[in-house]
PDB file of N, CA and C in Angstrom:
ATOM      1  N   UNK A   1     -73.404 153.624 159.477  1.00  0.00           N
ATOM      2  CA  UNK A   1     -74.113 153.701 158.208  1.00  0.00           C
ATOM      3  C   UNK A   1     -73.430 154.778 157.357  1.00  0.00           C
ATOM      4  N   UNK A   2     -72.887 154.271 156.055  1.00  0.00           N
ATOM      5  CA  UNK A   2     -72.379 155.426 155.511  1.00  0.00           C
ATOM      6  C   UNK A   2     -73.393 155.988 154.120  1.00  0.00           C
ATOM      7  N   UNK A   3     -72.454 157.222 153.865  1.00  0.00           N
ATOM      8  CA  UNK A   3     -73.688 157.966 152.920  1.00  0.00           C
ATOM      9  C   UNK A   3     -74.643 157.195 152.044  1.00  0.00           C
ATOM     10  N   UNK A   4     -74.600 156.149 151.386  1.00  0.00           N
ATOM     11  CA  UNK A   4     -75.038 155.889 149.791  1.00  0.00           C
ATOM     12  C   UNK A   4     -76.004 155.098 151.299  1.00  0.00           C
ATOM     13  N   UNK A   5     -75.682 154.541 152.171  1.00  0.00           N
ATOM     14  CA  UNK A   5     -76.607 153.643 152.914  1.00  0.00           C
ATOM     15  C   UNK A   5     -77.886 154.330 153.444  1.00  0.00           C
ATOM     16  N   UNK A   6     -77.596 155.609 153.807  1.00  0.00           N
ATOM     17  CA  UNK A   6     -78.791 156.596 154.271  1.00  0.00           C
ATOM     18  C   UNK A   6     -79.122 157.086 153.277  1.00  0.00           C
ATOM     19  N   UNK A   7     -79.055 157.329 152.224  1.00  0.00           N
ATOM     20  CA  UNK A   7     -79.559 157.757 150.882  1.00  0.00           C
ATOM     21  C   UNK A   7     -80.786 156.156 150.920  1.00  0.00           C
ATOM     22  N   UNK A   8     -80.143 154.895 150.686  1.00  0.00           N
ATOM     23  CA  UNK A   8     -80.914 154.234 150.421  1.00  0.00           C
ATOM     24  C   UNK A   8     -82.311 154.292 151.216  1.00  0.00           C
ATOM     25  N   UNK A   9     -81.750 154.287 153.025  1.00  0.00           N
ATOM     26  CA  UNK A   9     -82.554 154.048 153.354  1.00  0.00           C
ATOM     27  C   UNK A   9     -83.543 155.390 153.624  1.00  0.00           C
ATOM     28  N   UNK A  10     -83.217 156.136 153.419  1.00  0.00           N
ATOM     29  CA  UNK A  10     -84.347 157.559 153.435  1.00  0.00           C
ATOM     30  C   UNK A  10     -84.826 157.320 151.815  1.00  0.00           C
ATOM     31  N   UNK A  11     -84.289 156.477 150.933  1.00  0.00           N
ATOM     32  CA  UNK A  11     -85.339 156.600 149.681  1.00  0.00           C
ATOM     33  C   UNK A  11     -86.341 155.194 149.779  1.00  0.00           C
ATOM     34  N   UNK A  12     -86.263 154.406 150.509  1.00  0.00           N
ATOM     35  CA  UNK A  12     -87.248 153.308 150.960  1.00  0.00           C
ATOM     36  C   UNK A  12     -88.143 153.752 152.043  1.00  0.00           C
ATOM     37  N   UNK A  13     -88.241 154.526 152.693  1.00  0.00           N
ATOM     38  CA  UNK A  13     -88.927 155.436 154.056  1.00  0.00           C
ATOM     39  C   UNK A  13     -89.929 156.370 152.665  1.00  0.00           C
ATOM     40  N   UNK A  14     -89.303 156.993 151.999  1.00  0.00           N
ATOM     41  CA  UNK A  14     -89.744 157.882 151.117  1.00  0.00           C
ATOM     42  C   UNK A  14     -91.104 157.031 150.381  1.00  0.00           C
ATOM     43  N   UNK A  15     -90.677 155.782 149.820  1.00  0.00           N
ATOM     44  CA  UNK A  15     -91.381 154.964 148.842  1.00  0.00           C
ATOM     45  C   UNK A  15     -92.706 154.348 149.875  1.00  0.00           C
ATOM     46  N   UNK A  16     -92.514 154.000 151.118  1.00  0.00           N
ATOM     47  CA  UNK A  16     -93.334 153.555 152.470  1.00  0.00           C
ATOM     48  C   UNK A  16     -94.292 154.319 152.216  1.00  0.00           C
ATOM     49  N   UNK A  17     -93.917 155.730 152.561  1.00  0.00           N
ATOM     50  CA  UNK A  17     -94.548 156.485 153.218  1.00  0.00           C
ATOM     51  C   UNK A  17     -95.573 156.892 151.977  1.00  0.00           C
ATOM     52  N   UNK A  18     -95.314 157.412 150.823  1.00  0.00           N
ATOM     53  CA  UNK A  18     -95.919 157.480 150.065  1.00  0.00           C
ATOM     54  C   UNK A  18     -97.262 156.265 149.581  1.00  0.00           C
ATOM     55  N   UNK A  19     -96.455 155.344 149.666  1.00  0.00           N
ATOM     56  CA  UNK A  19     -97.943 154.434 149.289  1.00  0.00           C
ATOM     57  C   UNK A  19     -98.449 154.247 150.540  1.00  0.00           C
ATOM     58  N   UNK A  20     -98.705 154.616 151.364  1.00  0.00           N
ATOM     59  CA  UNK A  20     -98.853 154.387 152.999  1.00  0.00           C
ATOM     60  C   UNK A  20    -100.264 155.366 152.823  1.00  0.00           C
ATOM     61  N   UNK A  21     -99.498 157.223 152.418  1.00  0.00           N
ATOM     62  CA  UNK A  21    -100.607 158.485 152.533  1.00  0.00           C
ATOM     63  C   UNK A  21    -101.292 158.474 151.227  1.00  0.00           C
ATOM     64  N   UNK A  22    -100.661 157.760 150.311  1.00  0.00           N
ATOM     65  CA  UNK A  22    -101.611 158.300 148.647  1.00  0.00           C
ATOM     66  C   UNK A  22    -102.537 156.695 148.556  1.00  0.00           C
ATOM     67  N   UNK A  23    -102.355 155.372 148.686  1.00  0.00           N
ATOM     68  CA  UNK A  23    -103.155 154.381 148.641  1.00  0.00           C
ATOM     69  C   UNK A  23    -102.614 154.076 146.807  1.00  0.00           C
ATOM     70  N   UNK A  24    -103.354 154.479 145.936  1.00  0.00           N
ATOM     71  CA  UNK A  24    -103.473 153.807 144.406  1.00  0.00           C
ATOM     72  C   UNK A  24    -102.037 154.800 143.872  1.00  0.00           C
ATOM     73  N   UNK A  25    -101.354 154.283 143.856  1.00  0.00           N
ATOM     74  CA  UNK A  25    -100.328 154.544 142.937  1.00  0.00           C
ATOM     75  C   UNK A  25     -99.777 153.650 141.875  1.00  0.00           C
ATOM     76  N   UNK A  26     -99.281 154.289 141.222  1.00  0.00           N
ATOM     77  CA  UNK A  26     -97.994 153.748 140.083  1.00  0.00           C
ATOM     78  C   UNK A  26     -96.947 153.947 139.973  1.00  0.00           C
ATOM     79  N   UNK A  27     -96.236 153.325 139.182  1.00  0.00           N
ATOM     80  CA  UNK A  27     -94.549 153.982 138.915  1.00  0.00           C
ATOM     81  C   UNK A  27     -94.390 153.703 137.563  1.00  0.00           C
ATOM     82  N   UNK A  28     -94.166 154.585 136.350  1.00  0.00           N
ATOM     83  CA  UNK A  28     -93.401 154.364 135.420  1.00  0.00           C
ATOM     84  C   UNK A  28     -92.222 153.891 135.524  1.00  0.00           C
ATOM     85  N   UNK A  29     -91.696 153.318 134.455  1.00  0.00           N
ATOM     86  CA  UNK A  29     -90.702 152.363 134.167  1.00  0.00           C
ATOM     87  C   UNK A  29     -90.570 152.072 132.673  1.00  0.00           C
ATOM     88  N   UNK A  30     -89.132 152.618 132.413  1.00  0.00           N
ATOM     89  CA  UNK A  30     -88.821 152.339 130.946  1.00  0.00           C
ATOM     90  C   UNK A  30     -87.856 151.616 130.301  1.00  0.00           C
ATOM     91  N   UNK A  31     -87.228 150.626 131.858  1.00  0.00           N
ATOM     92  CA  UNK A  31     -86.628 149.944 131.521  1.00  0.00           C
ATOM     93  C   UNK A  31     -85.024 150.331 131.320  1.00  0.00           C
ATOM     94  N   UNK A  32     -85.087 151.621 131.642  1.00  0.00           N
ATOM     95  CA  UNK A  32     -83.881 152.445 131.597  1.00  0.00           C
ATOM     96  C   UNK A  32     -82.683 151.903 132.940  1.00  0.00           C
ATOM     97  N   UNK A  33     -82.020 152.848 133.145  1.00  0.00           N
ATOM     98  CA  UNK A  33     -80.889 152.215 134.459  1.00  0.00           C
ATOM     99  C   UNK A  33     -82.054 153.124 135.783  1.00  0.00           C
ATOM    100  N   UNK A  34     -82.304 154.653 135.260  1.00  0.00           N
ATOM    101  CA  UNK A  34     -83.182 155.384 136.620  1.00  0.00           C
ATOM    102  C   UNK A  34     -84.506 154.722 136.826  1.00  0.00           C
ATOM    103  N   UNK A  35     -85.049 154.462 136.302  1.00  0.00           N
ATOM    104  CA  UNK A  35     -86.222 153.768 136.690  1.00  0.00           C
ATOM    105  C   UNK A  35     -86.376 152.033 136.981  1.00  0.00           C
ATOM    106  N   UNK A  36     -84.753 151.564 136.833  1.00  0.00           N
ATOM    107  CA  UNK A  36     -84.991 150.327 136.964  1.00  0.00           C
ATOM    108  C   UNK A  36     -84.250 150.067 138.798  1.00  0.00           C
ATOM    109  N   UNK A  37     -83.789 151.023 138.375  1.00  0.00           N
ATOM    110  CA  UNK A  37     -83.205 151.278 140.300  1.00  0.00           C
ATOM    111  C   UNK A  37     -84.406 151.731 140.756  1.00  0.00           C
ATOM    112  N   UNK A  38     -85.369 152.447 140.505  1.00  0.00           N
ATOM    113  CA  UNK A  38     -86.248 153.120 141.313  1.00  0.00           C
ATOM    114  C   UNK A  38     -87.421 151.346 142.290  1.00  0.00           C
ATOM    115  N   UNK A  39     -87.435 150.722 140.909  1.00  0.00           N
ATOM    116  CA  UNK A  39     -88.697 149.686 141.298  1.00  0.00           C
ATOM    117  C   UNK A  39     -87.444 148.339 141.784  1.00  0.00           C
ATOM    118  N   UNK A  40     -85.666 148.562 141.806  1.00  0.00           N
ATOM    119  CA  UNK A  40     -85.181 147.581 143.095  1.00  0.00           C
ATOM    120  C   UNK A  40     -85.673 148.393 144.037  1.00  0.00           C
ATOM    121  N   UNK A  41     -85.686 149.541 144.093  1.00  0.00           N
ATOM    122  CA  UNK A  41     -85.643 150.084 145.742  1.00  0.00           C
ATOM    123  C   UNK A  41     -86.968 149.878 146.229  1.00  0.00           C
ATOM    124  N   UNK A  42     -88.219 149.661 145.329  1.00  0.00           N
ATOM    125  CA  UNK A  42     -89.486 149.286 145.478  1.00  0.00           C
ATOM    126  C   UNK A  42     -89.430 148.110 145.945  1.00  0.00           C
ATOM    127  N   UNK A  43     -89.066 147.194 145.415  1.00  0.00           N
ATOM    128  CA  UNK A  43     -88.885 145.766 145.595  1.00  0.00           C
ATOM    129  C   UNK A  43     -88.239 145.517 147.343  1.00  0.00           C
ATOM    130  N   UNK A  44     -87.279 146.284 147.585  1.00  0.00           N
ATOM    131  CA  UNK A  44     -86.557 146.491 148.758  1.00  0.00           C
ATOM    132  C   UNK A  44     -87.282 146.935 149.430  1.00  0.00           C
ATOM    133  N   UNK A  45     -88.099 147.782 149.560  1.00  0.00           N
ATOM    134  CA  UNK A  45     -89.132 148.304 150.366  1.00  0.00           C
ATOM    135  C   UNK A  45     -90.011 147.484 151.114  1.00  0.00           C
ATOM    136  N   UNK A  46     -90.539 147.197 149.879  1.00  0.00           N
ATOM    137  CA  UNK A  46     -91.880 145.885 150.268  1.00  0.00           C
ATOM    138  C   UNK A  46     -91.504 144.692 149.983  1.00  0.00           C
ATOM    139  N   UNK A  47     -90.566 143.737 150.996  1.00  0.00           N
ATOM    140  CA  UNK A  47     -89.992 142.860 151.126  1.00  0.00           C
ATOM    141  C   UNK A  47     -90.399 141.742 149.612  1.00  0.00           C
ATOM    142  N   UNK A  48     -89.558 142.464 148.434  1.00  0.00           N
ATOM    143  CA  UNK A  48     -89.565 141.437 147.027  1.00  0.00           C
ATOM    144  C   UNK A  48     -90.614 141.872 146.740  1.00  0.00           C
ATOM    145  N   UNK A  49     -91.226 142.469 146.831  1.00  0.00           N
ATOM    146  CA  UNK A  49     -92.664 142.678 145.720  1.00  0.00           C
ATOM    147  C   UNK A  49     -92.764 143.795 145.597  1.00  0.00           C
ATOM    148  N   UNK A  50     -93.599 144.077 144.187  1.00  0.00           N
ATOM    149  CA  UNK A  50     -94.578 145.620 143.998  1.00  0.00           C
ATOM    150  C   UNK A  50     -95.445 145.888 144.243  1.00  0.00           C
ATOM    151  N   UNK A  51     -95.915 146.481 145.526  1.00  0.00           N
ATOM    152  CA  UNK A  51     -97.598 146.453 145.450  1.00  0.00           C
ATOM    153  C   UNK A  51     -98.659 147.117 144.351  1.00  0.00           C
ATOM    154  N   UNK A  52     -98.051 148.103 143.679  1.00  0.00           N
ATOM    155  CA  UNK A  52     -98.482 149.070 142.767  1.00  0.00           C
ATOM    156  C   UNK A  52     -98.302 148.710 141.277  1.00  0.00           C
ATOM    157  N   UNK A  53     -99.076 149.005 140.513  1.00  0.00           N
ATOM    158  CA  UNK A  53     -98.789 148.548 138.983  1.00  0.00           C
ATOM    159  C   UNK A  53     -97.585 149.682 138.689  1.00  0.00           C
ATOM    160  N   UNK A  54     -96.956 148.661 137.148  1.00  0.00           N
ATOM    161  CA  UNK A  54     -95.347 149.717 136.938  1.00  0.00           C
ATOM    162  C   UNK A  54     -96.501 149.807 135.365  1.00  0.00           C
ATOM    163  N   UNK A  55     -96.196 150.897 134.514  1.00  0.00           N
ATOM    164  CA  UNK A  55     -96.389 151.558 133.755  1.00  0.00           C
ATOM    165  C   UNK A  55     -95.588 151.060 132.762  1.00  0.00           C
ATOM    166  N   UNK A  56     -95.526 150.612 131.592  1.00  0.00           N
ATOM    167  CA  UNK A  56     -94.139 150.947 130.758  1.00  0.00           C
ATOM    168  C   UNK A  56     -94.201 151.996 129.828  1.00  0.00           C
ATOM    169  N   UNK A  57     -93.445 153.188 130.264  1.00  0.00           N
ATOM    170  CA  UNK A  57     -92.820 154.195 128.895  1.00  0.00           C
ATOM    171  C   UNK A  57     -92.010 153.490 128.198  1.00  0.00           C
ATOM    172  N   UNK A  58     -92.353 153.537 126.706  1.00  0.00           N
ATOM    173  CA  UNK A  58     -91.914 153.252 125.621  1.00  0.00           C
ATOM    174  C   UNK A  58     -91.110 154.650 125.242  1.00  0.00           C
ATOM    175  N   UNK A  59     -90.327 154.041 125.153  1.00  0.00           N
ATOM    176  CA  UNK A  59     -89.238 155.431 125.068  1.00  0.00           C
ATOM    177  C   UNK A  59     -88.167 155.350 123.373  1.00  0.00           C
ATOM    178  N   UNK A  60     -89.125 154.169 122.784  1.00  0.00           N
ATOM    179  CA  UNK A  60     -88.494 154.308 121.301  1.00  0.00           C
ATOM    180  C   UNK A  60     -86.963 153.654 120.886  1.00  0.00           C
ATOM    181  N   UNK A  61     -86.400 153.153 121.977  1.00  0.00           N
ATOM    182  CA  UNK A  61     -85.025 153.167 122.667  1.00  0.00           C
ATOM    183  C   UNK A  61     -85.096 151.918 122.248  1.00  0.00           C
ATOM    184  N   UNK A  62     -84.775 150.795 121.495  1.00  0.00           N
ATOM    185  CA  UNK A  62     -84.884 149.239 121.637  1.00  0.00           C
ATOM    186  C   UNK A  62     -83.686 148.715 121.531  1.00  0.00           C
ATOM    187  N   UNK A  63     -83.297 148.232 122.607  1.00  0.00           N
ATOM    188  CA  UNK A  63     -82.592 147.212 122.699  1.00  0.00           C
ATOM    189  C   UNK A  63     -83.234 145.669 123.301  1.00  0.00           C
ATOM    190  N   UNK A  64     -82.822 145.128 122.573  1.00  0.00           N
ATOM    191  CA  UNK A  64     -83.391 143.755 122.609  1.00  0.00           C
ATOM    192  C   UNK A  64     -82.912 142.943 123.503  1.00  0.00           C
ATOM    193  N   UNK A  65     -82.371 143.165 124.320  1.00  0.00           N
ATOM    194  CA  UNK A  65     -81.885 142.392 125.762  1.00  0.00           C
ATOM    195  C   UNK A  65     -83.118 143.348 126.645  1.00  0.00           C
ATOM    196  N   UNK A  66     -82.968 144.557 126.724  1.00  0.00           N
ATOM    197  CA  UNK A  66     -83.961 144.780 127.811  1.00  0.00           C
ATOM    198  C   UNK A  66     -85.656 144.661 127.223  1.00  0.00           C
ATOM    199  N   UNK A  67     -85.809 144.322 126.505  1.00  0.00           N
ATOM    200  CA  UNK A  67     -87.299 143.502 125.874  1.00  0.00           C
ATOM    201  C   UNK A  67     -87.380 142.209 126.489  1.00  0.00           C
ATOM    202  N   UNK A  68     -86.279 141.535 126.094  1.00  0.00           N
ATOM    203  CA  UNK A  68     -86.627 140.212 127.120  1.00  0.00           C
ATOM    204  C   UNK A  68     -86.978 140.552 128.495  1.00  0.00           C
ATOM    205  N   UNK A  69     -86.089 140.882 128.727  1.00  0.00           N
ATOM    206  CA  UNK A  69     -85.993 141.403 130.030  1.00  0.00           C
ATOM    207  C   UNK A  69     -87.410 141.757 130.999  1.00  0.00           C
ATOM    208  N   UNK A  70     -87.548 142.597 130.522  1.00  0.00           N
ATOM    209  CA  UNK A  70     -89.380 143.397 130.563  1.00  0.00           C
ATOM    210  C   UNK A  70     -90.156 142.050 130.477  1.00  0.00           C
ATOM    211  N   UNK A  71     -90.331 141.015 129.433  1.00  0.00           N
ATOM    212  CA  UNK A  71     -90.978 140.164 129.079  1.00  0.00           C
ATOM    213  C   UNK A  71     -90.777 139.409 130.043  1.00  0.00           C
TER     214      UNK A  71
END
């Protein structure tokens, strides 16, 4: 297993464990590149799905490909 692979997988252990001890969570999401990696690694976690509602920050930022996108 090399580095970026244990990064991944200690940040999917991380994402487990958390909705595991807290129960009602969320995740913001703005559609950005950091938060859109955050909810693949969510997705990766919990085999394709989110269990938790995503938030959207409006961040004023519009580009109209990631509107569809979102949509």
């Amino acid at each position: 297993m090399d580095h970026l692979e244990r990064l991944e997988a200690y940040s999917i252990y991380i994402l487990r464990e958390a909705y595991r001890k807290l129960g009602k969570t969320g995740m913001l999401w703005s559609i950005g590149k950091d938060s859109t990696v955050l909810l693949w690694l969510t997705k990766k976690a919990f085999f394709g799905h989110c269990p938790f509602p995503l938030v959207h920050v409006d961040t004023t930022y519009k580009i109209p490909q990631m509107i569809t996108y979102r949509d």
